[in-house]
N, C-alpha and C. Protein backbone atom coordinates (compact mmCIF):
# COMPACT_ATOMS: atom_id res chain seq x y z
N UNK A 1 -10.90 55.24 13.25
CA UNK A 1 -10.21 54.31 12.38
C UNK A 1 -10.85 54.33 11.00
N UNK A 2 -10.27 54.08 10.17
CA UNK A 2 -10.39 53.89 8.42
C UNK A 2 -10.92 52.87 8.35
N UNK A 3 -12.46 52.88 8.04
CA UNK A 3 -12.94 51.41 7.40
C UNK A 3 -12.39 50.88 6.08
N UNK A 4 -12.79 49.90 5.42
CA UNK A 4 -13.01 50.00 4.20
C UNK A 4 -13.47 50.83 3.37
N UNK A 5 -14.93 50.69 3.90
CA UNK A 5 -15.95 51.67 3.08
C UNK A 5 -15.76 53.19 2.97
N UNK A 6 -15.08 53.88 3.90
CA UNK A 6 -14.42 55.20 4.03
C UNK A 6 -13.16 55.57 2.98
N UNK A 7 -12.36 53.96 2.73
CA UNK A 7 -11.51 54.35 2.44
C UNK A 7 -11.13 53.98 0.58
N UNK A 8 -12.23 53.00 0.60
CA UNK A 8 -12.85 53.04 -1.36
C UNK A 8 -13.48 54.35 -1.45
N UNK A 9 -14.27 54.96 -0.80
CA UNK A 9 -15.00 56.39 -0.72
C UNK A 9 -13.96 57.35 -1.49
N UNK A 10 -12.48 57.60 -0.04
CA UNK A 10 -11.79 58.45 -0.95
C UNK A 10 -10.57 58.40 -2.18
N UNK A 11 -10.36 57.12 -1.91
CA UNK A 11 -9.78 56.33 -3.45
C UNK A 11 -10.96 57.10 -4.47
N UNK A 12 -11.82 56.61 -4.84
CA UNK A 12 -13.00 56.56 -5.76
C UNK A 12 -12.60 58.76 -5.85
N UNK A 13 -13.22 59.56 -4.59
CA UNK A 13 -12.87 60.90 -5.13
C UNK A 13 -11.77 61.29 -5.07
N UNK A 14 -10.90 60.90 -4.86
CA UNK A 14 -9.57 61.31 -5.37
C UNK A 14 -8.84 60.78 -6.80
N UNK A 15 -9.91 60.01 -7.37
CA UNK A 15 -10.02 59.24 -8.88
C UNK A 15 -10.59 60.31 -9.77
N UNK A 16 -12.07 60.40 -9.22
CA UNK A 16 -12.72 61.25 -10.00
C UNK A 16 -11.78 62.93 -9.96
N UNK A 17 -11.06 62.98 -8.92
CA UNK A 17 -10.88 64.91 -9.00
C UNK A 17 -9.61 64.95 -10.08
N UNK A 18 -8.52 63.74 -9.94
CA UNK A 18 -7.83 63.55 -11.39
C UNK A 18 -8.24 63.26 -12.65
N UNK A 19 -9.54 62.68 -12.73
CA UNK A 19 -10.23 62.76 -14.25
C UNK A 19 -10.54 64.18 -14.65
N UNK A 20 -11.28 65.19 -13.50
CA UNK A 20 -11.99 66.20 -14.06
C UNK A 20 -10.49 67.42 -14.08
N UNK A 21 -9.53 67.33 -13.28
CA UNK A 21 -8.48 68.01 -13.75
C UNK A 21 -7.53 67.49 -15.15
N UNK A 22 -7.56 66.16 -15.59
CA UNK A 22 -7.13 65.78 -16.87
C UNK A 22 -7.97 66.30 -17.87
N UNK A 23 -9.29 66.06 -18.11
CA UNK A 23 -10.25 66.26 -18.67
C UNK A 23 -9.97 67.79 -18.97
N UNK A 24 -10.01 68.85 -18.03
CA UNK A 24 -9.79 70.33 -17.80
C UNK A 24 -8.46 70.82 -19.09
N UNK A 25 -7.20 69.86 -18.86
CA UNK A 25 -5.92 70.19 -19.19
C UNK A 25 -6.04 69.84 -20.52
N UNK A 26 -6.82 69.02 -20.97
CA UNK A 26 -6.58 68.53 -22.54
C UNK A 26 -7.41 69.15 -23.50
N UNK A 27 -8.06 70.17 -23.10
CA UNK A 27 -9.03 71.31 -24.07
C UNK A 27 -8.10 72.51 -24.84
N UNK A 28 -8.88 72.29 -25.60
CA UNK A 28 -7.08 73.36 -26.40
C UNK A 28 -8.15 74.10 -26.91
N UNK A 29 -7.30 75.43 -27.71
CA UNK A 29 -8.44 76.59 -28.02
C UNK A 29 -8.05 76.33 -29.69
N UNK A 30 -9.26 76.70 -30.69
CA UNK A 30 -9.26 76.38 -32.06
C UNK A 30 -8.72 76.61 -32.71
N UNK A 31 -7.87 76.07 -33.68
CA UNK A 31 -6.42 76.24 -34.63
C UNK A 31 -7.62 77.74 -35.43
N UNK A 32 -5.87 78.53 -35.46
CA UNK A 32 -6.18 79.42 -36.44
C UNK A 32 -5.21 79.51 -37.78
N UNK A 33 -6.16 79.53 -38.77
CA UNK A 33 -5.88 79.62 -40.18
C UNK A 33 -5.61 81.17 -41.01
N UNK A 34 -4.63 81.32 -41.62
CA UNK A 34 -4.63 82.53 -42.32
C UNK A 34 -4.53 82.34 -43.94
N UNK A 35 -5.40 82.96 -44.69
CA UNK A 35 -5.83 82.41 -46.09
C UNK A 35 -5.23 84.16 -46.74
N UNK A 36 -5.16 84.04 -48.15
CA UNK A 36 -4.81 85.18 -49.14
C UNK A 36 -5.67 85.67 -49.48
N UNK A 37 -6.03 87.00 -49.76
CA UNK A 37 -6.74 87.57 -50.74
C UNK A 37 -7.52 87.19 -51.41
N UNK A 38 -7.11 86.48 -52.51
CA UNK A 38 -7.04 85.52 -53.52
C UNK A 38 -7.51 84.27 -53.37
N UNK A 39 -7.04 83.57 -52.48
CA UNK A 39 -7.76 82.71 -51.81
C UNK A 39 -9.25 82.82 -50.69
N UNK A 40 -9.68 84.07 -50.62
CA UNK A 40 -10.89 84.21 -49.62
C UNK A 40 -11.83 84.73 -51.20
N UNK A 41 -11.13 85.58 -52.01
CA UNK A 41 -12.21 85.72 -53.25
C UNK A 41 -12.64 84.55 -53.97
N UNK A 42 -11.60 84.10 -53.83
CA UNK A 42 -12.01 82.11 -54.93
C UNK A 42 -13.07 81.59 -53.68
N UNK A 43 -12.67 81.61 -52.25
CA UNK A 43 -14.02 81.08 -51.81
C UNK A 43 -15.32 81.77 -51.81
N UNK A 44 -15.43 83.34 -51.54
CA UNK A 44 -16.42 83.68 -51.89
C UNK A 44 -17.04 83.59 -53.10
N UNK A 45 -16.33 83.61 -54.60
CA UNK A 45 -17.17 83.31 -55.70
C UNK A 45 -17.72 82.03 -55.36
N UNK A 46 -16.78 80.49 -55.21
CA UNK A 46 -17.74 79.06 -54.57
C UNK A 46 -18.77 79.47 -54.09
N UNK A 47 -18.81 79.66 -52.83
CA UNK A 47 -19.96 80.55 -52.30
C UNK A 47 -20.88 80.83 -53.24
N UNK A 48 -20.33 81.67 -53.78
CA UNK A 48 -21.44 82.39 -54.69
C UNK A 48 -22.72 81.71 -55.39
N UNK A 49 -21.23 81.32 -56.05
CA UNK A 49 -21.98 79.95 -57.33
C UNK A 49 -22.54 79.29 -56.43
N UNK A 50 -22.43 78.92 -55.35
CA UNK A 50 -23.03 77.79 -54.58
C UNK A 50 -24.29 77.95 -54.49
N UNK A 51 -24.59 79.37 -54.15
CA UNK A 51 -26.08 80.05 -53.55
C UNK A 51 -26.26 79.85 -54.81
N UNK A 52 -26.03 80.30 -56.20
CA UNK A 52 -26.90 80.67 -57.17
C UNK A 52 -27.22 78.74 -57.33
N UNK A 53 -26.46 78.36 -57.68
CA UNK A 53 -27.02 76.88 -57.57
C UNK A 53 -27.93 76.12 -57.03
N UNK A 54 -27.94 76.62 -55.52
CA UNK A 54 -28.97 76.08 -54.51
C UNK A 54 -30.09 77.02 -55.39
N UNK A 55 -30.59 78.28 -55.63
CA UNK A 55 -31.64 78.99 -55.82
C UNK A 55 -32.18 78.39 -57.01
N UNK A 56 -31.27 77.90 -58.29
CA UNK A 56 -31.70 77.32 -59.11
C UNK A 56 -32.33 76.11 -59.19
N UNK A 57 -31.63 75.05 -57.83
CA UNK A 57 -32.38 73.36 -57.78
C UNK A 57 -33.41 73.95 -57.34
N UNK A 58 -33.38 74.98 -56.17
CA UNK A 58 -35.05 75.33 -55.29
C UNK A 58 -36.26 75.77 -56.62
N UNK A 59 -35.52 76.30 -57.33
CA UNK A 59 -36.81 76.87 -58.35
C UNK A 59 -36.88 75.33 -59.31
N UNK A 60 -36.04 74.51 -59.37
CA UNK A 60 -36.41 73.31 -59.92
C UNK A 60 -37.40 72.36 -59.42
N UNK A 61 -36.94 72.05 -58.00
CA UNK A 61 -37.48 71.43 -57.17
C UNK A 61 -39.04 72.01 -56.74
N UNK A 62 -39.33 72.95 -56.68
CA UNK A 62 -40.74 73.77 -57.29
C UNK A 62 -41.24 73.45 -57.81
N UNK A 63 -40.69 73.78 -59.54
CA UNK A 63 -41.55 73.29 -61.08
C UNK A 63 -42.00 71.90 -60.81
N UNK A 64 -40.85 70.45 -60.21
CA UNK A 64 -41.20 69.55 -60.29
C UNK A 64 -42.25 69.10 -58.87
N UNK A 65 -42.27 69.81 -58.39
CA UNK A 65 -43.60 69.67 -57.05
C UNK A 65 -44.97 69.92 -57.52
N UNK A 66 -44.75 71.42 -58.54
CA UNK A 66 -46.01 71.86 -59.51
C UNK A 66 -46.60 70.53 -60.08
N UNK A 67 -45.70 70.21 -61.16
CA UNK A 67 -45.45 69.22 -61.52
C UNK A 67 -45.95 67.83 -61.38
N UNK A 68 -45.68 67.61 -60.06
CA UNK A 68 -46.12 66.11 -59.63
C UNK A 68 -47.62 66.59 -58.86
N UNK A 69 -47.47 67.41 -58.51
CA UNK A 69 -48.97 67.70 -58.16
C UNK A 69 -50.29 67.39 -59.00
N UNK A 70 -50.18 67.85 -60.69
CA UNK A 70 -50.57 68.40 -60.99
C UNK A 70 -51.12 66.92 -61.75
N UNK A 71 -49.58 66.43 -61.78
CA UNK A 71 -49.89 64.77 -62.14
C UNK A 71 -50.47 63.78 -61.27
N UNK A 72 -50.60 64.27 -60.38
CA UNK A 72 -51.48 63.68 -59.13
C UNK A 72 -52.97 63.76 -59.72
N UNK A 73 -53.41 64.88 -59.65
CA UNK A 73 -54.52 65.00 -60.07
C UNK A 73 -55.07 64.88 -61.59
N UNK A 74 -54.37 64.57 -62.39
CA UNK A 74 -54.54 63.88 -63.44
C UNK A 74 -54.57 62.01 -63.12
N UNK A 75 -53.89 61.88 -62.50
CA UNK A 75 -53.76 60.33 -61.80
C UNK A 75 -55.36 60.10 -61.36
N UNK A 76 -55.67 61.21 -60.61
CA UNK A 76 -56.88 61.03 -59.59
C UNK A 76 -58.36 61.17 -60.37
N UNK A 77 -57.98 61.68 -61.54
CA UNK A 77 -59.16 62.27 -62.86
C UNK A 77 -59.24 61.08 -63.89
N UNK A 78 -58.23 60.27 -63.70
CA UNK A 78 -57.96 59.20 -64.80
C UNK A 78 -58.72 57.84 -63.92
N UNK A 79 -58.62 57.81 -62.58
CA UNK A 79 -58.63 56.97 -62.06
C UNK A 79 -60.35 56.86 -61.87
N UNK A 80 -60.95 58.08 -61.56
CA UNK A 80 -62.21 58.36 -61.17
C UNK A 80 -63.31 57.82 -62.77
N UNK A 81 -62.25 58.60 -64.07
CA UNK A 81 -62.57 57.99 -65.33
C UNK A 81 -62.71 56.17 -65.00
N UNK A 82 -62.05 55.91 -64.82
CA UNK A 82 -61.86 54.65 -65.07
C UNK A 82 -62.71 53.94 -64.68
N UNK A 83 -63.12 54.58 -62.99
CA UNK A 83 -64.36 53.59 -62.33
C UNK A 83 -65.36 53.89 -62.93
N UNK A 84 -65.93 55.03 -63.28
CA UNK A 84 -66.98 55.03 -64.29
C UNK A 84 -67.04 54.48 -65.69
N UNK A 85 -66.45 53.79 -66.44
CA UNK A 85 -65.92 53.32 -67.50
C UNK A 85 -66.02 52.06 -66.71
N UNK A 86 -65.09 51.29 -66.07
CA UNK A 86 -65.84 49.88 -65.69
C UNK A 86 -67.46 49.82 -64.83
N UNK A 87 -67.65 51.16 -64.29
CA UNK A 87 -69.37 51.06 -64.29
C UNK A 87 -70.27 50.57 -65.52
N UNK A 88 -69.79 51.31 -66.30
CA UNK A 88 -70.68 51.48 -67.46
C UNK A 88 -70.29 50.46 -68.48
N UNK A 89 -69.15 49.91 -68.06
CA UNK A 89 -69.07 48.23 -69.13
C UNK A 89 -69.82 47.21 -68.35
N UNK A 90 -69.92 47.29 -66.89
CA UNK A 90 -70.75 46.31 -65.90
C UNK A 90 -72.24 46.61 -67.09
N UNK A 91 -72.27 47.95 -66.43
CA UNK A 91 -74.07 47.64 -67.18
C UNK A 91 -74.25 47.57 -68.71
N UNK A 92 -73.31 47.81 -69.38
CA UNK A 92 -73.48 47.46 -70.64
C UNK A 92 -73.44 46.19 -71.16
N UNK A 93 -72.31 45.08 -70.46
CA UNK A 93 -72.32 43.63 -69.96
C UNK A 93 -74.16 43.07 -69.46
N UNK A 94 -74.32 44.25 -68.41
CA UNK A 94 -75.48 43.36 -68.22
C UNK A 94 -76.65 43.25 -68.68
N UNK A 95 -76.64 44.18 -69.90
CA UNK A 95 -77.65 44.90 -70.70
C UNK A 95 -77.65 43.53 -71.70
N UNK A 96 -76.34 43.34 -72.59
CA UNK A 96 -75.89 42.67 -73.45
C UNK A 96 -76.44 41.18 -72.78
N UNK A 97 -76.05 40.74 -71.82
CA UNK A 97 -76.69 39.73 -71.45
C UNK A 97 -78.49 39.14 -71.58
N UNK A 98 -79.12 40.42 -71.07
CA UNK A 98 -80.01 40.60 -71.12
C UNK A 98 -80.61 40.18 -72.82
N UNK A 99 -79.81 40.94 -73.71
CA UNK A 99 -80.52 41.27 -74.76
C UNK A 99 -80.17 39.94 -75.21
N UNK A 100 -79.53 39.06 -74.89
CA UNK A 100 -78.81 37.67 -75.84
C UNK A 100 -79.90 36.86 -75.25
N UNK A 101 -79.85 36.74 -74.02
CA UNK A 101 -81.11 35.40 -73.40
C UNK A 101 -82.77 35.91 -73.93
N UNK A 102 -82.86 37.06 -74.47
CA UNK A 102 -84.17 37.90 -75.33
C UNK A 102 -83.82 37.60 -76.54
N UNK A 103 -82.81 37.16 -76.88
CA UNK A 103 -82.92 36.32 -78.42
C UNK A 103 -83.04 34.87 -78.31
N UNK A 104 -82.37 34.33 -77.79
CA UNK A 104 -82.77 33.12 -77.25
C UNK A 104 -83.96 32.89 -76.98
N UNK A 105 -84.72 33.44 -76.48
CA UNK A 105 -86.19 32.87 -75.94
C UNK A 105 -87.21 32.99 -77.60
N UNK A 106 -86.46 34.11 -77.85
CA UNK A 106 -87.21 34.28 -79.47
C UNK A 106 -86.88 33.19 -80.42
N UNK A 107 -85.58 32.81 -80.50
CA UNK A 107 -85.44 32.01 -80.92
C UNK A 107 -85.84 30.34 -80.86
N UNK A 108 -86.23 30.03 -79.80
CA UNK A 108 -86.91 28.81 -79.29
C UNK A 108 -88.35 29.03 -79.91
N UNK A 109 -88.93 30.41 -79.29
CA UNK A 109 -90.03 30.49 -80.04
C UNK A 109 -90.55 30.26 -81.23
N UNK A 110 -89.33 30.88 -82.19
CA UNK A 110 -89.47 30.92 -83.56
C UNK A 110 -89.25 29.01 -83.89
N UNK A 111 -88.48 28.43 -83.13
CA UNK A 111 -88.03 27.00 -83.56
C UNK A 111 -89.61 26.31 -83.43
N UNK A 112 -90.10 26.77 -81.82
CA UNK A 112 -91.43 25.95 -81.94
C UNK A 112 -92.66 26.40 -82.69
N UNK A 113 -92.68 27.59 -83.29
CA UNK A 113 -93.44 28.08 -84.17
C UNK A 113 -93.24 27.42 -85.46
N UNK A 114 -91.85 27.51 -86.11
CA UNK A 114 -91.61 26.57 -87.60
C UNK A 114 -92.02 24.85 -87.38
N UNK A 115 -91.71 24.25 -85.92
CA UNK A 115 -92.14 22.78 -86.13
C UNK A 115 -93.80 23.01 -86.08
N UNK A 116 -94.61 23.86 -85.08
CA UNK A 116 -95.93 23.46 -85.74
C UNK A 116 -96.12 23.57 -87.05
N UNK A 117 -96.15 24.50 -87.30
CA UNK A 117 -96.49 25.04 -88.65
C UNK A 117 -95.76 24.16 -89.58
N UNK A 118 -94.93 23.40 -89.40
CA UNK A 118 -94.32 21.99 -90.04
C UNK A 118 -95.26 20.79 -90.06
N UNK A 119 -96.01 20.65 -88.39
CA UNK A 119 -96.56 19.88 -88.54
C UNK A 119 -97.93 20.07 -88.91
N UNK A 120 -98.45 21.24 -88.85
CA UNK A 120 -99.96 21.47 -90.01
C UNK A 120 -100.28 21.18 -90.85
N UNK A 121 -98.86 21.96 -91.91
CA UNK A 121 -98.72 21.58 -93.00
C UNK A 121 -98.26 20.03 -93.56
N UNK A 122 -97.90 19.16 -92.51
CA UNK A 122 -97.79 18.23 -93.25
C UNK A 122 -99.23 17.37 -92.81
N UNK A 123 -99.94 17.71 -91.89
CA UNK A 123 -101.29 17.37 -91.40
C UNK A 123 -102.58 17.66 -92.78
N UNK A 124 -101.90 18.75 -92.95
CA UNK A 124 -102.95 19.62 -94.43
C UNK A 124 -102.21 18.48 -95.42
N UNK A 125 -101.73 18.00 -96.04
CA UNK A 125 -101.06 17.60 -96.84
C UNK A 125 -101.73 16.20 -96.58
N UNK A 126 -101.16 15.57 -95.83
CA UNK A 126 -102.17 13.99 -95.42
C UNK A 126 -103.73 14.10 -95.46
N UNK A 127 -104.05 15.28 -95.21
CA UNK A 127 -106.04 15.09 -95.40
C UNK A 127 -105.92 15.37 -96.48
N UNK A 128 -105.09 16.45 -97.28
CA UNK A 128 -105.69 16.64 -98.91
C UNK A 128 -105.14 15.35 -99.52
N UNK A 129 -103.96 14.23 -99.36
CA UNK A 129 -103.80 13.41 -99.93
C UNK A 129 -105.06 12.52 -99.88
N UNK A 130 -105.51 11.86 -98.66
CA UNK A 130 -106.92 11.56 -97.67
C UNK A 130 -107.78 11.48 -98.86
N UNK A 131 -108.08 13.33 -99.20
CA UNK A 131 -109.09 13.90 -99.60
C UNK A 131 -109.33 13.51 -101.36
N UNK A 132 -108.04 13.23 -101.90
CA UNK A 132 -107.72 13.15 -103.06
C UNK A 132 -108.00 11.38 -103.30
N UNK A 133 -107.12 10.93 -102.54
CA UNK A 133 -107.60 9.45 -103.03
C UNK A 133 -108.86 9.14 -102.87
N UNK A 134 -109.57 9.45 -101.81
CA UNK A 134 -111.06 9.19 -101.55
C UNK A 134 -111.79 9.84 -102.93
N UNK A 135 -111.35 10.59 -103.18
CA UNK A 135 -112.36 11.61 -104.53
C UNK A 135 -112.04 10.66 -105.59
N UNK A 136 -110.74 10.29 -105.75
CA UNK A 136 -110.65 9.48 -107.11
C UNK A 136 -111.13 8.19 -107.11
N UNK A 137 -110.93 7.80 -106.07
CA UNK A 137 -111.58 6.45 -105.74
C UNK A 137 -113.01 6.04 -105.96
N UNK A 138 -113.31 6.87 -105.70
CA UNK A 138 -115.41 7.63 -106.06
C UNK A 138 -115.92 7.26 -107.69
């Protein structure tokens, strides 16, 4: 007897053997075209020009590879400049620093050097006054 399951089985391949014979019947073989003389020389010059075109972007596309290369390494020469150039403003910065707080200290110096020597002289000045009234006074 015909189960079910026997009988979705051959439903199901007797499904599939009409797909793969439809499938089979609807393949067609490739349209053929017939062109002029005239018309196959106009495409071969396209052609032509086409190649010479492509050969010309390729030799473009070259120069500008040369090109960017070449600017690469100018990029990479500029860049290498550069870190040495902010090296050498660091230490020139820190040089400059250096040399300003070395005026500064001179300068304090020099400030407390002019007040003694301010106050000597006005020390010399009070004993010779001192010295003067006492003499005239005599």
């Amino acid at each position: 007897m015909w189960t079910l399951k026997s009988t979705i089985r051959l439903f199901v391949s007797a499904w599939l053997l009409c797909l793969l014979l439809a499938c089979g019947s609807t393949s067609q073989a490739e349209e053929m075209y017939q062109i002029s003389e005239t018309e196959l020389t106009q495409l071969e010059a396209n052609l032509n020009q086409l190649a010479k075109n492509n050969e010309t972007k390729q030799q473009l596309l070259t120069e500008q590879k040369t090109q960017l290369t070449e600017a690469n390494q100018q990029l990479e020469t500029v860049k290498k400049e550069l870190i040495a150039s902010k090296s050498l403003n660091e230490a020139t910065r820190k040089s400059l620093e250096r040399a300003n707080q070395s005026l500064q200290q001179l300068e304090q110096e020099a400030k407390r050097k002019i007040r003694v020597k301010t106050r000597q002289r006005d020390l010399w000045i009070a004993i010779s006054g001192g010295l003067l009234y006492a003499w005239i006074k005599k």
